[in-house]
PDB file of N, CA and C in Angstrom:
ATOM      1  N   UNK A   1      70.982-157.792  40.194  1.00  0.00           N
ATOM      2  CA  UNK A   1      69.803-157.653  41.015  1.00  0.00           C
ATOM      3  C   UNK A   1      68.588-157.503  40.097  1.00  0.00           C
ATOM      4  N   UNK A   2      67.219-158.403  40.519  1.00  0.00           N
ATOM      5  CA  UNK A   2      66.239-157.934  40.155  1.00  0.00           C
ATOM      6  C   UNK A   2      65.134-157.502  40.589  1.00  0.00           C
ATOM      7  N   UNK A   3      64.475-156.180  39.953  1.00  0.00           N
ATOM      8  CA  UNK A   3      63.428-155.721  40.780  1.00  0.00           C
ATOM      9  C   UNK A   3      62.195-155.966  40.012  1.00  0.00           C
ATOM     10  N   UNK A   4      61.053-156.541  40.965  1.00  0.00           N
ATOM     11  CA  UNK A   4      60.117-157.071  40.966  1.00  0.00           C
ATOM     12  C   UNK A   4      58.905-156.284  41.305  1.00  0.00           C
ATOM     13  N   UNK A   5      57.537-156.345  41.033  1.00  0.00           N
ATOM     14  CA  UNK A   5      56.514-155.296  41.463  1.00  0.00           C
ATOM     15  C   UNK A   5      55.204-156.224  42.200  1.00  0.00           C
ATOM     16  N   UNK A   6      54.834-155.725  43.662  1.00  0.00           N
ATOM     17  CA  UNK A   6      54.295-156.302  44.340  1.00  0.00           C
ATOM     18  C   UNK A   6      52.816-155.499  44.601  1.00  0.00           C
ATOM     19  N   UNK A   7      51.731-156.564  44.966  1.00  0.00           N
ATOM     20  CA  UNK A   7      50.905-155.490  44.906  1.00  0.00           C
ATOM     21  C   UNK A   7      50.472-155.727  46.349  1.00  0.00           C
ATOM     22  N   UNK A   8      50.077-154.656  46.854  1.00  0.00           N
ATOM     23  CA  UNK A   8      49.946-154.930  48.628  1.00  0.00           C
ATOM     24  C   UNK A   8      49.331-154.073  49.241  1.00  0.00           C
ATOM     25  N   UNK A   9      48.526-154.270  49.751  1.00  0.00           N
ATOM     26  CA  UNK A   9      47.560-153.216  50.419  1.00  0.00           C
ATOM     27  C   UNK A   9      48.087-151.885  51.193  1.00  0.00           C
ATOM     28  N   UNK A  10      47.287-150.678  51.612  1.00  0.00           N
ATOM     29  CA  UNK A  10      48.350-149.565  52.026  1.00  0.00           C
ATOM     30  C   UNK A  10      48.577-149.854  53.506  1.00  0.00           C
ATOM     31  N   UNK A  11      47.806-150.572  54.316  1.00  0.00           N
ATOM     32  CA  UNK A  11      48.518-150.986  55.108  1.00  0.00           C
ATOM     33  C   UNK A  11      49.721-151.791  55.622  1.00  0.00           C
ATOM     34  N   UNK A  12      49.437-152.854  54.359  1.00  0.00           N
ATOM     35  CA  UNK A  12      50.803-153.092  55.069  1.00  0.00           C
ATOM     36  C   UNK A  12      52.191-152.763  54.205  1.00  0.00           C
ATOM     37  N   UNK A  13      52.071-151.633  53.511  1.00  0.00           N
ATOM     38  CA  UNK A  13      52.807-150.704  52.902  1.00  0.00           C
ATOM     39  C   UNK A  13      53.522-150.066  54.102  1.00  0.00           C
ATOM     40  N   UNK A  14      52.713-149.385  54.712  1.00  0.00           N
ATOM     41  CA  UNK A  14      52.931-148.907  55.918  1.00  0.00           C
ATOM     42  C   UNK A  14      53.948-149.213  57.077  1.00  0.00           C
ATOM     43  N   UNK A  15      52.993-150.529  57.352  1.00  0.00           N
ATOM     44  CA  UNK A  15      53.893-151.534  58.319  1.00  0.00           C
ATOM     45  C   UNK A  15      55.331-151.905  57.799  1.00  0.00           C
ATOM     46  N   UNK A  16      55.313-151.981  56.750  1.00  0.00           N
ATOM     47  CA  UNK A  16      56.718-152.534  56.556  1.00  0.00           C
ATOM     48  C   UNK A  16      57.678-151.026  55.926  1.00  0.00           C
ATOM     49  N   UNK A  17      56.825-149.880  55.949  1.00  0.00           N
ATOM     50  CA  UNK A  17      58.174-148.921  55.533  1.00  0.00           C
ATOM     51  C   UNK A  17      58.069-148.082  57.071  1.00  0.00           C
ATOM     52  N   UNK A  18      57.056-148.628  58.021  1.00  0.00           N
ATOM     53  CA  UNK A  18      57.856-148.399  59.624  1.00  0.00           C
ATOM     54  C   UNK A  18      58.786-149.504  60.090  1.00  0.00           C
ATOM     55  N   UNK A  19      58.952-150.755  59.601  1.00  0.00           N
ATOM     56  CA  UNK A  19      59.922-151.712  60.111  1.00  0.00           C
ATOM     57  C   UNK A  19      61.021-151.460  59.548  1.00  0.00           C
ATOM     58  N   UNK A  20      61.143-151.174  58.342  1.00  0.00           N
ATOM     59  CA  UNK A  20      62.031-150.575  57.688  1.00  0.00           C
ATOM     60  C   UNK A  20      62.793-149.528  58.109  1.00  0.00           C
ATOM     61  N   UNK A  21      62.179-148.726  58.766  1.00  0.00           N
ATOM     62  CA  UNK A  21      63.029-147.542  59.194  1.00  0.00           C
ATOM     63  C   UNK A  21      63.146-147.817  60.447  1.00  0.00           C
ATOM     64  N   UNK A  22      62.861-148.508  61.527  1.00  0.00           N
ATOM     65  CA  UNK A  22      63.286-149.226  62.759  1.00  0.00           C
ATOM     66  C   UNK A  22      64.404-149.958  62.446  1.00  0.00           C
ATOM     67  N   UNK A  23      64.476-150.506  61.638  1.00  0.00           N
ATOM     68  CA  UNK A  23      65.739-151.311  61.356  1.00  0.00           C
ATOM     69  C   UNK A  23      66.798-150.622  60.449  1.00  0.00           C
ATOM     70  N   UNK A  24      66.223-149.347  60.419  1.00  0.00           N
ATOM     71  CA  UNK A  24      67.343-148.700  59.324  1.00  0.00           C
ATOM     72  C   UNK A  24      67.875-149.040  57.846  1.00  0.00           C
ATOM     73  N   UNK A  25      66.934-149.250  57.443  1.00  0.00           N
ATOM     74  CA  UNK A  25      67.330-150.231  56.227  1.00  0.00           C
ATOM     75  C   UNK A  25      65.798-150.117  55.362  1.00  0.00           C
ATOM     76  N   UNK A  26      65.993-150.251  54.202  1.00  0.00           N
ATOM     77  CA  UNK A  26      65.527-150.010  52.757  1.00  0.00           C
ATOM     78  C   UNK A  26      63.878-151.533  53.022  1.00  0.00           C
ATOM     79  N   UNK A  27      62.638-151.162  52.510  1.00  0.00           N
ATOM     80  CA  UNK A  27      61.973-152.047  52.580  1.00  0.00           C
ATOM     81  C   UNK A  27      62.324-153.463  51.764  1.00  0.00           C
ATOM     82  N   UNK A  28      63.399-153.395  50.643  1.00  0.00           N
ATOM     83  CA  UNK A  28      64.177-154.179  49.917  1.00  0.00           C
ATOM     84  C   UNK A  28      64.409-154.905  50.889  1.00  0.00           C
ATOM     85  N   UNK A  29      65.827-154.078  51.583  1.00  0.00           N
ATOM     86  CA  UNK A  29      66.788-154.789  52.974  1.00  0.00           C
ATOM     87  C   UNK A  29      65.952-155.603  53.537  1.00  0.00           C
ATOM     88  N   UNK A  30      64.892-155.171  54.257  1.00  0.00           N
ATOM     89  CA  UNK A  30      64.018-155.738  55.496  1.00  0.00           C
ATOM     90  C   UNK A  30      63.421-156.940  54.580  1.00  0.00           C
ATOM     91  N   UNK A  31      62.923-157.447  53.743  1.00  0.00           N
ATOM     92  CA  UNK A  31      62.673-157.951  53.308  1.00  0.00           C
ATOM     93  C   UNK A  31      63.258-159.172  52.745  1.00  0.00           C
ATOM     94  N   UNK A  32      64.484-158.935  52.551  1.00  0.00           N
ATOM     95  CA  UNK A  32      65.757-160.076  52.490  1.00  0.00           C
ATOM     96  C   UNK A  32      66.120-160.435  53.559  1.00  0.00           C
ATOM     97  N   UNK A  33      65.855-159.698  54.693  1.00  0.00           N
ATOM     98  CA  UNK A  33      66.294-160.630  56.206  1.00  0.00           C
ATOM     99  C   UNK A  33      65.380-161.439  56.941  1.00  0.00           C
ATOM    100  N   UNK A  34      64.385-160.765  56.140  1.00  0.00           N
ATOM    101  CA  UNK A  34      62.893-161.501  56.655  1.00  0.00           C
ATOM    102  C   UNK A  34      62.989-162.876  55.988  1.00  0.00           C
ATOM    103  N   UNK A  35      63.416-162.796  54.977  1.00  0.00           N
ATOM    104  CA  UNK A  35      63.528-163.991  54.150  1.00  0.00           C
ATOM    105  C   UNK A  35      64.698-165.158  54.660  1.00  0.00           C
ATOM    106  N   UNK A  36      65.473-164.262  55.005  1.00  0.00           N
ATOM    107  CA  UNK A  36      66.775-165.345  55.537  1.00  0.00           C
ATOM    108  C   UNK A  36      66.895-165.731  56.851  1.00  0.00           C
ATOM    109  N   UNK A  37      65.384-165.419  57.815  1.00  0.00           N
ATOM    110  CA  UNK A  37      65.070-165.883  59.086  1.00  0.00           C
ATOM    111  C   UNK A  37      64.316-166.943  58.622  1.00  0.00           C
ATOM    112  N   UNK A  38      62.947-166.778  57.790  1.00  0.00           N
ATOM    113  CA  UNK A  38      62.057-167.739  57.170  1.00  0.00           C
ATOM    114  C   UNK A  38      63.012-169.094  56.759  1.00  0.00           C
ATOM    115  N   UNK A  39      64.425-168.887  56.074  1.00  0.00           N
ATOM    116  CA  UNK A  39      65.056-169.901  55.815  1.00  0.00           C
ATOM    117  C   UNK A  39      65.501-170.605  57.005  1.00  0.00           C
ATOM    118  N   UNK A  40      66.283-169.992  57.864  1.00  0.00           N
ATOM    119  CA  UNK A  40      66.839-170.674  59.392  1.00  0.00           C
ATOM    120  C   UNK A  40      65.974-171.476  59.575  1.00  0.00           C
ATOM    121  N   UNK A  41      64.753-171.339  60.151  1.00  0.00           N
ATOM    122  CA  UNK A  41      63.663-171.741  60.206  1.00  0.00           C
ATOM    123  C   UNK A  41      62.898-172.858  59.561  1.00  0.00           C
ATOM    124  N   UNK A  42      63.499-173.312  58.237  1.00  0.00           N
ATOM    125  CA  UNK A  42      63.378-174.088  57.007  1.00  0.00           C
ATOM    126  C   UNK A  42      62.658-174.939  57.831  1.00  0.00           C
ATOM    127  N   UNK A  43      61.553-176.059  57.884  1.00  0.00           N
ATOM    128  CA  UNK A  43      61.683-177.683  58.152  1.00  0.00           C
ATOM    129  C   UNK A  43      63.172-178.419  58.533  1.00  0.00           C
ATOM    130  N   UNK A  44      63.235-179.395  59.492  1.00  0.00           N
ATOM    131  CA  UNK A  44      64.171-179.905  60.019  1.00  0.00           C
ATOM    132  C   UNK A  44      65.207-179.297  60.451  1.00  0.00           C
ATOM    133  N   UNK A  45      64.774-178.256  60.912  1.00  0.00           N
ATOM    134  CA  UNK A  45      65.560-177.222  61.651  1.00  0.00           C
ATOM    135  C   UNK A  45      65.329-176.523  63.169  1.00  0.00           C
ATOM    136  N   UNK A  46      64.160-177.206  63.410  1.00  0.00           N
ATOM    137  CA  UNK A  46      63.500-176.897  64.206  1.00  0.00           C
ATOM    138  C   UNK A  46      64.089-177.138  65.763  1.00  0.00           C
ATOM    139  N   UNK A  47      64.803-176.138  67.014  1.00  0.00           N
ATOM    140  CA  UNK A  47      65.078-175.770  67.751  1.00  0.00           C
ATOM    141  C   UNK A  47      64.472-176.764  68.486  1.00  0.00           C
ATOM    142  N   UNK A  48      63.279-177.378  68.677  1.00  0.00           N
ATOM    143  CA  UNK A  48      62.561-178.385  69.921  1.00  0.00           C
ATOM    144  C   UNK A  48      62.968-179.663  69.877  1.00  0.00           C
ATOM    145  N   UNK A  49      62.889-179.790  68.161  1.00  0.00           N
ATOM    146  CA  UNK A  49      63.479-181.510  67.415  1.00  0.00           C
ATOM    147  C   UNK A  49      64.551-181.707  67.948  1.00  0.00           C
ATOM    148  N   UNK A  50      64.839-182.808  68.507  1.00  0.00           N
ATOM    149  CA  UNK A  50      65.580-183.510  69.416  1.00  0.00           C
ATOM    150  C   UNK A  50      66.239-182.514  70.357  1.00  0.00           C
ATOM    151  N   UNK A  51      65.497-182.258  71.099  1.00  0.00           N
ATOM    152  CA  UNK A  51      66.405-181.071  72.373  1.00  0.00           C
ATOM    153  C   UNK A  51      66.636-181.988  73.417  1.00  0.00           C
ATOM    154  N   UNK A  52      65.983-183.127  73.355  1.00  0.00           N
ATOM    155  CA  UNK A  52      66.495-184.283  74.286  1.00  0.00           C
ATOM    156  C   UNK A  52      67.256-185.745  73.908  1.00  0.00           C
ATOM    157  N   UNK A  53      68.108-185.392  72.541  1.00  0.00           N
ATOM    158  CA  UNK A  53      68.290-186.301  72.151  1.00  0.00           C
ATOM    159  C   UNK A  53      69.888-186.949  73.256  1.00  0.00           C
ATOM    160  N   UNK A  54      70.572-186.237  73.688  1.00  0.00           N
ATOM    161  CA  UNK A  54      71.459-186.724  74.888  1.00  0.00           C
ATOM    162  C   UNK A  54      70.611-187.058  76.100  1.00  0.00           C
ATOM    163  N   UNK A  55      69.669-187.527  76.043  1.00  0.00           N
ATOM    164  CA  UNK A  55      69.101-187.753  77.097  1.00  0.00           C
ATOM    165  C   UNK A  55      67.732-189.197  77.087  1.00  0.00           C
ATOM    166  N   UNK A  56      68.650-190.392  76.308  1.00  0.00           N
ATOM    167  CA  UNK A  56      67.619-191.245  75.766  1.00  0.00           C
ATOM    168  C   UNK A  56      66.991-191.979  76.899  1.00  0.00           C
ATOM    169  N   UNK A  57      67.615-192.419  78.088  1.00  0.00           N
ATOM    170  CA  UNK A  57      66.850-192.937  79.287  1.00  0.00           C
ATOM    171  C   UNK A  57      65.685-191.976  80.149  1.00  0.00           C
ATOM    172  N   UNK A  58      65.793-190.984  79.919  1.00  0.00           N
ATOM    173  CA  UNK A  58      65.187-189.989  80.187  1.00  0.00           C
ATOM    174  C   UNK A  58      63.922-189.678  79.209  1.00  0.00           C
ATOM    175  N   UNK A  59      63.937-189.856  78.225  1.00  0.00           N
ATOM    176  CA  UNK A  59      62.875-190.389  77.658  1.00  0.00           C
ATOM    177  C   UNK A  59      61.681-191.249  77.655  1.00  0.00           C
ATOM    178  N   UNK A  60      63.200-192.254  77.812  1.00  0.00           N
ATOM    179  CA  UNK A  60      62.104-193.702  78.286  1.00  0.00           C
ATOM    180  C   UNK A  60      61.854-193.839  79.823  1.00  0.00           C
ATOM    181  N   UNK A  61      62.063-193.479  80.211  1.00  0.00           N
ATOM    182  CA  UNK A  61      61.254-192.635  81.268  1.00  0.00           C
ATOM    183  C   UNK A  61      59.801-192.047  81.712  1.00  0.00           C
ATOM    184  N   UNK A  62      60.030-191.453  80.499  1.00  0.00           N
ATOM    185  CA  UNK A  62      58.743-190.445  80.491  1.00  0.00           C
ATOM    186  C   UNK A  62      57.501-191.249  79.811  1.00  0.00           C
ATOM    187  N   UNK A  63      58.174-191.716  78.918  1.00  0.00           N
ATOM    188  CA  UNK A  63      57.575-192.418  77.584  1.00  0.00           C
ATOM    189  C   UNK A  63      56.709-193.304  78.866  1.00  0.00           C
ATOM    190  N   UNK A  64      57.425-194.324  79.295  1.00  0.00           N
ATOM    191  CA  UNK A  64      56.882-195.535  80.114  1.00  0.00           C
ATOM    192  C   UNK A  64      55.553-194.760  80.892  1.00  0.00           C
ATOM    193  N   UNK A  65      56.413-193.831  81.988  1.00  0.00           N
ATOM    194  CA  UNK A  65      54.976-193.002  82.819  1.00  0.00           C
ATOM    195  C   UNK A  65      54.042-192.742  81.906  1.00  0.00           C
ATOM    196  N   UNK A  66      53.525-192.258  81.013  1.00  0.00           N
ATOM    197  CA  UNK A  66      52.995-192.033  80.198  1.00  0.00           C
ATOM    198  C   UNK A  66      51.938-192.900  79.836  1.00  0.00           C
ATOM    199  N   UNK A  67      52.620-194.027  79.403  1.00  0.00           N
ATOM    200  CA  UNK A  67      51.956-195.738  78.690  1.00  0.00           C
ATOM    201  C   UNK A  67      51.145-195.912  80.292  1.00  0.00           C
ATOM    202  N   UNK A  68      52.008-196.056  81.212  1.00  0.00           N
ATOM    203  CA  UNK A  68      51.360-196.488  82.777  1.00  0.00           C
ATOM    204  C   UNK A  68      50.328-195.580  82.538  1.00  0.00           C
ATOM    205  N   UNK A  69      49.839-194.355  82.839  1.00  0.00           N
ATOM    206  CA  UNK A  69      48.863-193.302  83.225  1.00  0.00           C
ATOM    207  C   UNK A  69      48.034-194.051  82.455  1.00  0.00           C
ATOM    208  N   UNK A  70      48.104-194.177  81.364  1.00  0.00           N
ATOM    209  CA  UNK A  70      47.322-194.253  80.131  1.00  0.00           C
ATOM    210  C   UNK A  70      46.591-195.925  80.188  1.00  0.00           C
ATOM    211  N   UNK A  71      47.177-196.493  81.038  1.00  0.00           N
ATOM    212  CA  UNK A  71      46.460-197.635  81.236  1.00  0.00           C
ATOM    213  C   UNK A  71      45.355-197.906  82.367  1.00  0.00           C
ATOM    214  N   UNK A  72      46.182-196.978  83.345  1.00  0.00           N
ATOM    215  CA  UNK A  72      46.209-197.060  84.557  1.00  0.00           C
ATOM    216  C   UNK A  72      44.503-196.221  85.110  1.00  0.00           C
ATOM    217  N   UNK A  73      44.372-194.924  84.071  1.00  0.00           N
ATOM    218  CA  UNK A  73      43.186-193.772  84.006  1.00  0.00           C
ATOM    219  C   UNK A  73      42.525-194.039  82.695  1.00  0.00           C
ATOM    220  N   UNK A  74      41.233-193.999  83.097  1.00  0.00           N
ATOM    221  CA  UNK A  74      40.186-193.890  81.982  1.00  0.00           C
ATOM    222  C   UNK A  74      39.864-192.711  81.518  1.00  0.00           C
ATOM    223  N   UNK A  75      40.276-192.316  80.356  1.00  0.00           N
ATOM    224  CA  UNK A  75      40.332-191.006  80.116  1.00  0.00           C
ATOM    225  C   UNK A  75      38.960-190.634  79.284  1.00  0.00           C
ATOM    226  N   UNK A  76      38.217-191.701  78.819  1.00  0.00           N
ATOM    227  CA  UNK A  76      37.079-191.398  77.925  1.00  0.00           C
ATOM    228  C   UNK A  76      35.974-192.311  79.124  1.00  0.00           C
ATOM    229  N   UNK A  77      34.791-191.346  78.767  1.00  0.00           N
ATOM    230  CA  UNK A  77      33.475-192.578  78.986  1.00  0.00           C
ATOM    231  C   UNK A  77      32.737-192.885  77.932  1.00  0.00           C
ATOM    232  N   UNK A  78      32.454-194.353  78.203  1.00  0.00           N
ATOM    233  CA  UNK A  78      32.527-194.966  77.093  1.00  0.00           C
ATOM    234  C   UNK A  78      30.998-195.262  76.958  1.00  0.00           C
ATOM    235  N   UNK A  79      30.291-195.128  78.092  1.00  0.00           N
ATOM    236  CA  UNK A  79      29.242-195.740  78.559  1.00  0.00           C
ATOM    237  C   UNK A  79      27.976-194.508  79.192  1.00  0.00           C
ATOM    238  N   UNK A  80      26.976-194.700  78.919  1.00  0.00           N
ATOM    239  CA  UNK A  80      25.762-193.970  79.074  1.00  0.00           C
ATOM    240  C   UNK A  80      25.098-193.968  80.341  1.00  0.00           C
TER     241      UNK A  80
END
């Protein structure tokens, strides 16, 4: 293990040696789990990215309504 020296304002000194003791655990601890949520979390990991990917007609679906509206409504004025 290595220990490292951080410099950090007394607030959020604070904040994190009350999360720390909410979670029962060492500001070290809290700090390594904080870190290994930040990872879950990584890029291309993302929970929304393809949440409809069993569902490709359903898409195109939407997609199409979409293109229609968009032809269909003038969404800008263009003119004075």
């Amino acid at each position: 293990m290595r220990r490292i020296q951080l410099e950090l304002n007394e607030e959020t000194i604070e904040r994190a040696q009350r999360a720390a003791d909410e979670a029962h655990c060492s500001v070290g601890e809290l700090f390594t789990r904080l870190l290994e949520q930040v990872t879950i979390r990584a890029p291309g990991t993302d929970p929304l990215l393809g949440m409809m990917a069993d569902e490709p007609e359903l898409i195109d679906r939407v997609l199409e309504s979409a293109m229609k509206a968009r032809a269909d409504r003038i969404l800008r004025h263009t003119g004075g």
